[in-house]
C-alpha atoms as a PDB file:
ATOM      1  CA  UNK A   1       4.596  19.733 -20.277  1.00  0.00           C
ATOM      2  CA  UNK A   2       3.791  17.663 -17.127  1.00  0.00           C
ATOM      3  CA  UNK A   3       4.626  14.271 -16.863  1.00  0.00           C
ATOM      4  CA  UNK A   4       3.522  11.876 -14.239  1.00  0.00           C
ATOM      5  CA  UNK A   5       5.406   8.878 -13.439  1.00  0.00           C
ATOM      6  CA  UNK A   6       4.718   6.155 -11.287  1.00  0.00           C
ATOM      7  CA  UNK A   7       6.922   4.425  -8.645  1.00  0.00           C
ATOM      8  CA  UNK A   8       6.763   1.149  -7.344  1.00  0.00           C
ATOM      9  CA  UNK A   9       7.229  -0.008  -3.535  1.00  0.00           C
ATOM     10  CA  UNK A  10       6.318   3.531  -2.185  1.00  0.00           C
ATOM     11  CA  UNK A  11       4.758   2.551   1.204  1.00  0.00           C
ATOM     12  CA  UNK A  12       5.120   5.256   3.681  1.00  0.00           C
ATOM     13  CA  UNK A  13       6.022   8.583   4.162  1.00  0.00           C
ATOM     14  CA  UNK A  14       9.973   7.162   4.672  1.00  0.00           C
ATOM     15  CA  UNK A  15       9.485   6.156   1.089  1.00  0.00           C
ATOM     16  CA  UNK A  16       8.428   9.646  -0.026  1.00  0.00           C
ATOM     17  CA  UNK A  17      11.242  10.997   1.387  1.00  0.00           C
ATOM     18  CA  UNK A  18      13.682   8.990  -0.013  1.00  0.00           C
ATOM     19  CA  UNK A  19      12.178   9.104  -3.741  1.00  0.00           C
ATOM     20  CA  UNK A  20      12.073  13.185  -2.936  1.00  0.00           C
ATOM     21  CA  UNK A  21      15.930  12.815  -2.616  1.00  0.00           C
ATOM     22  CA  UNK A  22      16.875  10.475  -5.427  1.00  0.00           C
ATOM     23  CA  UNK A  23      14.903  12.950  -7.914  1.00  0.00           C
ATOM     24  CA  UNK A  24      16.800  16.412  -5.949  1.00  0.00           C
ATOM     25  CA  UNK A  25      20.076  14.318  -6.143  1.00  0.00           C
ATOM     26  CA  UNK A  26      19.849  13.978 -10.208  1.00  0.00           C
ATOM     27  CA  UNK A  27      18.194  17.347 -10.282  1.00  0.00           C
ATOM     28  CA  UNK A  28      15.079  16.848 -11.553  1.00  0.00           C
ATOM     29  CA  UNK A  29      12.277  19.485 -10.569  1.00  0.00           C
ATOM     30  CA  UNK A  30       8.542  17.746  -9.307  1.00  0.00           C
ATOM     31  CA  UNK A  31       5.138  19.769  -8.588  1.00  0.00           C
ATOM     32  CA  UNK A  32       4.364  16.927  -6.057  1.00  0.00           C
ATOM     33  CA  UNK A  33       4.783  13.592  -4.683  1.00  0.00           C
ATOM     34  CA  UNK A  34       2.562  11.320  -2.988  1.00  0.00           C
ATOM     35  CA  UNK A  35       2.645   7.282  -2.487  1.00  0.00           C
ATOM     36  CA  UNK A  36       3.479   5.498  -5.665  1.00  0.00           C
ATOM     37  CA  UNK A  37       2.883   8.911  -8.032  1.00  0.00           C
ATOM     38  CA  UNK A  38       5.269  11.859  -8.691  1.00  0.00           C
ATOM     39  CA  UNK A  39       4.049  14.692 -10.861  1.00  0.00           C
ATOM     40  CA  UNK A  40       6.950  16.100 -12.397  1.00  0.00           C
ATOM     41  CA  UNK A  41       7.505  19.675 -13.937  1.00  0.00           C
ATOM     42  CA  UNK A  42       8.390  18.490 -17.581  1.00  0.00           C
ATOM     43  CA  UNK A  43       8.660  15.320 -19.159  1.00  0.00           C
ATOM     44  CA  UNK A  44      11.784  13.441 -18.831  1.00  0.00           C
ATOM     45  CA  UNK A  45      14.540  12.361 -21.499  1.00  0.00           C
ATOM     46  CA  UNK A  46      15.435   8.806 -22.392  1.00  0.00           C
ATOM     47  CA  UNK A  47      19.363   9.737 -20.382  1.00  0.00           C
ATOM     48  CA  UNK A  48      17.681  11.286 -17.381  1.00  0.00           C
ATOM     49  CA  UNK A  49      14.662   8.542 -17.137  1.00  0.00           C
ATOM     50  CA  UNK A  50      17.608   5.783 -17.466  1.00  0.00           C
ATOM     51  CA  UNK A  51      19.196   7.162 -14.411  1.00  0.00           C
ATOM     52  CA  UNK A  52      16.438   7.887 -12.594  1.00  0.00           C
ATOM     53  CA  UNK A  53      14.913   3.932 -12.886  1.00  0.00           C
ATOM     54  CA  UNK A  54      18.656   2.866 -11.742  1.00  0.00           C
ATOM     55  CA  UNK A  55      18.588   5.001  -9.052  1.00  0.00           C
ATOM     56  CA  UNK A  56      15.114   4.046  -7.573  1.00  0.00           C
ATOM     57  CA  UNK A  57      15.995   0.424  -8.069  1.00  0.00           C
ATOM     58  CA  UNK A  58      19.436   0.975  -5.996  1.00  0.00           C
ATOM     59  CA  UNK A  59      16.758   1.844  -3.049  1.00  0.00           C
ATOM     60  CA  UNK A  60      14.297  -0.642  -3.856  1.00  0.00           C
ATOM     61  CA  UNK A  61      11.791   1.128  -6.019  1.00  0.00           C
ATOM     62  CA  UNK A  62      11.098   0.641  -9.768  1.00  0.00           C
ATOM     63  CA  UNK A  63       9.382   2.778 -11.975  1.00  0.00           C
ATOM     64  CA  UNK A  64       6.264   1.861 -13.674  1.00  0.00           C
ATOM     65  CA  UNK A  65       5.721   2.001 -17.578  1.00  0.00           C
ATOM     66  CA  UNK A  66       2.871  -0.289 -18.338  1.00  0.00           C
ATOM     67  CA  UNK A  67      -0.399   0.897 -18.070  1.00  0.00           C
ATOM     68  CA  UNK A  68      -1.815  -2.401 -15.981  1.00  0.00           C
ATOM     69  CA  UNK A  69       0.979  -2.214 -13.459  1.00  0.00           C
ATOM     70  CA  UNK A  70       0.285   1.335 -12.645  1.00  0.00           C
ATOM     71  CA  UNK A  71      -3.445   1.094 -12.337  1.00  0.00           C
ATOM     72  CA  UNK A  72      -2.671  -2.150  -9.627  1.00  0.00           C
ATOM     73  CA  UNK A  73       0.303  -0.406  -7.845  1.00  0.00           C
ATOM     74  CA  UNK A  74      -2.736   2.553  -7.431  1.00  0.00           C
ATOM     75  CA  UNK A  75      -4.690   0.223  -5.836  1.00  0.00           C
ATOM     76  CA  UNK A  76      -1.844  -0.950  -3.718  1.00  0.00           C
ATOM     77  CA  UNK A  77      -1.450   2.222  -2.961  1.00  0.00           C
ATOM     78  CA  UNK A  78      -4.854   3.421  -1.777  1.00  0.00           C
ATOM     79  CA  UNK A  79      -4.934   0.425   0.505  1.00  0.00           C
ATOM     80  CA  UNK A  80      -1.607   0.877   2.139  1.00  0.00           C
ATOM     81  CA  UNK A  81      -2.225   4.885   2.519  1.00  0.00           C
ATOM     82  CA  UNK A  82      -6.156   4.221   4.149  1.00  0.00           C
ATOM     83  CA  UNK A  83      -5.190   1.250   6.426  1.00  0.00           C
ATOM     84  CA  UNK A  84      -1.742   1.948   7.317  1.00  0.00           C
ATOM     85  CA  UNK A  85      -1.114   5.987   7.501  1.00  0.00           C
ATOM     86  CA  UNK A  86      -4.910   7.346   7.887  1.00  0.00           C
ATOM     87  CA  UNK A  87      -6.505   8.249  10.508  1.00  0.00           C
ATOM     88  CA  UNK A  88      -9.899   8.529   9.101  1.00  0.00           C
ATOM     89  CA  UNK A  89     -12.220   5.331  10.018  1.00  0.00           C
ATOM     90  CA  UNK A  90     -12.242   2.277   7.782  1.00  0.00           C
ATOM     91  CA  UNK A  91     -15.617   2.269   7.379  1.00  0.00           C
ATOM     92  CA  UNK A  92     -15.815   2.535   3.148  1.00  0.00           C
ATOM     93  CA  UNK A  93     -16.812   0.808   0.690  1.00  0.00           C
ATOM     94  CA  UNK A  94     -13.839  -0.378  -0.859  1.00  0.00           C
ATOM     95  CA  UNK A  95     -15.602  -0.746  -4.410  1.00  0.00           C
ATOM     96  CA  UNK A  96     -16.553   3.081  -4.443  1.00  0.00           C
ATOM     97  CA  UNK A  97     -13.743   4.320  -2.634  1.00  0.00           C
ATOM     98  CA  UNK A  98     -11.170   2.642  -5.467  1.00  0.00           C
ATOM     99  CA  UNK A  99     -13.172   3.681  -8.208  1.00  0.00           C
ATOM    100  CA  UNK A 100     -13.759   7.210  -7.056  1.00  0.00           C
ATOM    101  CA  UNK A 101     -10.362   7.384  -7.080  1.00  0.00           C
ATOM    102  CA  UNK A 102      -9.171   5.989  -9.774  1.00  0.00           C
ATOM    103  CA  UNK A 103     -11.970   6.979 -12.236  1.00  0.00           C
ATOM    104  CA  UNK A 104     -12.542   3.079 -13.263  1.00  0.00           C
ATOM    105  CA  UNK A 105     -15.078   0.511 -13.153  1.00  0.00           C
ATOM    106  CA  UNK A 106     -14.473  -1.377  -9.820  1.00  0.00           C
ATOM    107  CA  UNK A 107     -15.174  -4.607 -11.358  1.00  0.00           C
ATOM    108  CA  UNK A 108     -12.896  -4.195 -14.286  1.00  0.00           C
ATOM    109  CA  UNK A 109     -10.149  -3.219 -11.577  1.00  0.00           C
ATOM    110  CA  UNK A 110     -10.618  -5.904  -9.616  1.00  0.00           C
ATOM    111  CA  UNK A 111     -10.482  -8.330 -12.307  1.00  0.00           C
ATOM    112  CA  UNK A 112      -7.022  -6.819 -13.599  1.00  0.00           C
ATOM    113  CA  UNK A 113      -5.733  -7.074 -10.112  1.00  0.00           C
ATOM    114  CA  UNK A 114      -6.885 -10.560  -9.469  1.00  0.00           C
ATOM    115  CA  UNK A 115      -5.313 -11.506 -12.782  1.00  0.00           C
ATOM    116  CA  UNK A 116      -1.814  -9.912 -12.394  1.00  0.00           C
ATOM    117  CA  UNK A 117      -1.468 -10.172  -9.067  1.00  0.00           C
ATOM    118  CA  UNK A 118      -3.197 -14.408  -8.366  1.00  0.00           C
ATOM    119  CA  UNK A 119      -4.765 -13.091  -5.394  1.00  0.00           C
ATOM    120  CA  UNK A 120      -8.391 -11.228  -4.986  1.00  0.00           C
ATOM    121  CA  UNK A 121      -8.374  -7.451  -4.225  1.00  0.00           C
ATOM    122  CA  UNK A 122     -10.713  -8.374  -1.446  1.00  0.00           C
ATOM    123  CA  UNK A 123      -7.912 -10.518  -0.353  1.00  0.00           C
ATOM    124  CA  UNK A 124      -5.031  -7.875  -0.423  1.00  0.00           C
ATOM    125  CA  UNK A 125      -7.223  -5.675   1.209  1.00  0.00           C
ATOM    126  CA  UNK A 126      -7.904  -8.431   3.916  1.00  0.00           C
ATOM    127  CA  UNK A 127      -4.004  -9.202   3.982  1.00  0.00           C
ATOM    128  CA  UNK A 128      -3.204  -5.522   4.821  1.00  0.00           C
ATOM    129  CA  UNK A 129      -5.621  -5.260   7.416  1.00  0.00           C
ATOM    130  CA  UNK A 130      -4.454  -8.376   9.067  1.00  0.00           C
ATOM    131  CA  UNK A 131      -0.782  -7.029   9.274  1.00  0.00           C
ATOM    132  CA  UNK A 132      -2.122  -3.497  10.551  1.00  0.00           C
ATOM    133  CA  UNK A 133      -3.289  -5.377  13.107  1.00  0.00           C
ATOM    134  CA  UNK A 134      -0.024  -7.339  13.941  1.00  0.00           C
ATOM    135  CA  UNK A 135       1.507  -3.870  13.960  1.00  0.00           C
ATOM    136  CA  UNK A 136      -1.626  -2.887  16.829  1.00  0.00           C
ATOM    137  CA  UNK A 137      -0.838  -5.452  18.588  1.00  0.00           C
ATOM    138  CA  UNK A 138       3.119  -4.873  18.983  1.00  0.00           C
ATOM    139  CA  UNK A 139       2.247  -1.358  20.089  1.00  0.00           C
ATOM    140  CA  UNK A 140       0.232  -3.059  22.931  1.00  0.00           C
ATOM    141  CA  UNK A 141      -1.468   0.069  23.102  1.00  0.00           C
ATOM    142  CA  UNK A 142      -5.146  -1.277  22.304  1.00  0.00           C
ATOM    143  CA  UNK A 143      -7.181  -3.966  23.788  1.00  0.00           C
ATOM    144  CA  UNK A 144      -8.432  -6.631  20.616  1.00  0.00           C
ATOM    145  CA  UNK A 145     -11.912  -4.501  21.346  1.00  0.00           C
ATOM    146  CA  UNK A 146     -10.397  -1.639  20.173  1.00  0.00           C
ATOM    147  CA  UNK A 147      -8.257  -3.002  17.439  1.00  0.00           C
ATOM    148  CA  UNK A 148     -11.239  -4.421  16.100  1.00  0.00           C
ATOM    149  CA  UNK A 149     -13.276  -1.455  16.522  1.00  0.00           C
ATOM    150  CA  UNK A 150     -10.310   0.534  14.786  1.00  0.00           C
ATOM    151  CA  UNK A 151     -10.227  -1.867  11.958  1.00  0.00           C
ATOM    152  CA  UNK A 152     -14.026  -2.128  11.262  1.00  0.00           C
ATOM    153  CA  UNK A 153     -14.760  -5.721  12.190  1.00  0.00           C
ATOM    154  CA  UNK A 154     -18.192  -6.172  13.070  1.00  0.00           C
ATOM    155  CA  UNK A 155     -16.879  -8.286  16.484  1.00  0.00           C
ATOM    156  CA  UNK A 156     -13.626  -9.350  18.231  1.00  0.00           C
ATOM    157  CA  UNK A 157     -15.006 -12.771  17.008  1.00  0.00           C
ATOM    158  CA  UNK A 158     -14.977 -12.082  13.324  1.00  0.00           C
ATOM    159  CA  UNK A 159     -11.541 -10.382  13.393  1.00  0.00           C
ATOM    160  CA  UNK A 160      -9.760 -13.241  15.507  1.00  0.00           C
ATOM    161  CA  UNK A 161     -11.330 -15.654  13.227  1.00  0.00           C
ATOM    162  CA  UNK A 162      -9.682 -14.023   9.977  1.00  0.00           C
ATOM    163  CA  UNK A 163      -6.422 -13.375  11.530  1.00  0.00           C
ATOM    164  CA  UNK A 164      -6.296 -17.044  12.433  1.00  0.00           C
ATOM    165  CA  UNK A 165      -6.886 -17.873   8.970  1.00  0.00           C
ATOM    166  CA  UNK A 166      -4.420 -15.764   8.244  1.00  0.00           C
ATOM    167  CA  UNK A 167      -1.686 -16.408  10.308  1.00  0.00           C
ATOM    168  CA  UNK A 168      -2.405 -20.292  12.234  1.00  0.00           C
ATOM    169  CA  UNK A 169      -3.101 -18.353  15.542  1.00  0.00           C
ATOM    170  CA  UNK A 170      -5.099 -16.668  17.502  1.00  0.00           C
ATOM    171  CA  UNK A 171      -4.418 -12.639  18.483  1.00  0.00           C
ATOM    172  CA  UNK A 172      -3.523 -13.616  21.688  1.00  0.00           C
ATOM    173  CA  UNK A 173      -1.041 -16.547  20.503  1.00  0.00           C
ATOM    174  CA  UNK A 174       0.410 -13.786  18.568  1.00  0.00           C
ATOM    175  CA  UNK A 175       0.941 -11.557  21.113  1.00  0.00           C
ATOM    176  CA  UNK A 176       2.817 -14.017  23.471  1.00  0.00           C
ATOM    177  CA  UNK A 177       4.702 -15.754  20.523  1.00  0.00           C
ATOM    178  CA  UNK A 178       8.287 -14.774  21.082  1.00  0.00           C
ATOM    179  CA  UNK A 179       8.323 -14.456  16.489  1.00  0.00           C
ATOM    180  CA  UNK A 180       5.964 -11.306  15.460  1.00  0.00           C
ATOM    181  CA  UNK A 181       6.268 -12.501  12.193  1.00  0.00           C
ATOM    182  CA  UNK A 182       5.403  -9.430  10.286  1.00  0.00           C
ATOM    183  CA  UNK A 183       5.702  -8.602   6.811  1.00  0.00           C
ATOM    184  CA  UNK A 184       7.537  -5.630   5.018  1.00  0.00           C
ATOM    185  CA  UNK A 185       3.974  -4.012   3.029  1.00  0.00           C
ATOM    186  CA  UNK A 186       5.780  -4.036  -0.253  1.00  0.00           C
ATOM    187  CA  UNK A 187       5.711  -8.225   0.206  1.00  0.00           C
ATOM    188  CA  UNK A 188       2.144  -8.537   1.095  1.00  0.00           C
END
């Protein structure tokens, strides 16, 4: 029988990777892995799960047992994944595009996060966006036209305003600051 376990911290495809050869290192087969979900090929032992949470935490992951934890690390997740490694447009609902995927009620999902986590999805979502851009930024690749455009704010305006609020300066402060002050996106 298939189990699927859940791993906290997963963040990019590095992370995949490395969970890939923590569960090959203590030999235990998986059908597939993706951020923050592996779907192994039969359920795991009290012994081999042991290990396996010990060896994830030794690289900064944690497995997942409680049934509130996994459903908000799956909304970490979907954020992260979308904003961070997608190159589809960010122009979704984030209500729909959560609960299509999760096969919940957005609302009750949003109040679970907001509860466990003390800050709003909205507000994660918002958070993760605003370090994506930091990251755009750094690459100095894009004008703040195009970031913003990228991002889907509705002006250079509206996005300078949040990532002030954000961060107590303006893009272009940012950019000339000598600190890029960017967060790892298993702290935000």
């Amino acid at each position: 029988m298939r189990e699927i376990i859940y791993i906290k911290n997963m963040v990019c495809p590095r992370c995949i990777s490395a969970v890939s050869n923590i569960l090959k290192q203590l030999e235990i087969s998986y059908a597939s892995i993706k951020l923050g979900e592996v779907k192994l090929v039969s359920t795991l032992n009290a012994n081999t799960k042991k290990e396996l949470s010990e060896a994830l935490q030794n690289s900064g992951f944690s497995l997942i047992d409680d049934r509130k934890s996994q459903l908000i690390e799956q909304m970490k997740t979907l954020v992260v994944d979308k904003i961070h490694h997608s190159s589809e447009g960010l122009d979704i609902k984030w209500a729909d595009y959560v609960s299509d995927n999760i096969y919940l009620d957005y609302k009750y999902l949003s109040a679970l996060f907001s509860s466990v986590e003390s800050i709003t999805f909205e507000q994660y979502i918002i958070n993760q966006k605003i370090e994506r851009v930091k990251e755009l930024i750094v690459y100095d690749e894009l004008t703040l036209s195009e970031i913003a455009f990228k991002m889907n704010y509705s002006s250079v305006a509206y996005l300078s305003n949040q990532f002030k609020k954000l961060t107590g300066m303006t893009p272009s402060e940012f950019k000339k600051s000598t600190n890029k002050n960017r967060k790892p996106l298993d702290e935000i």
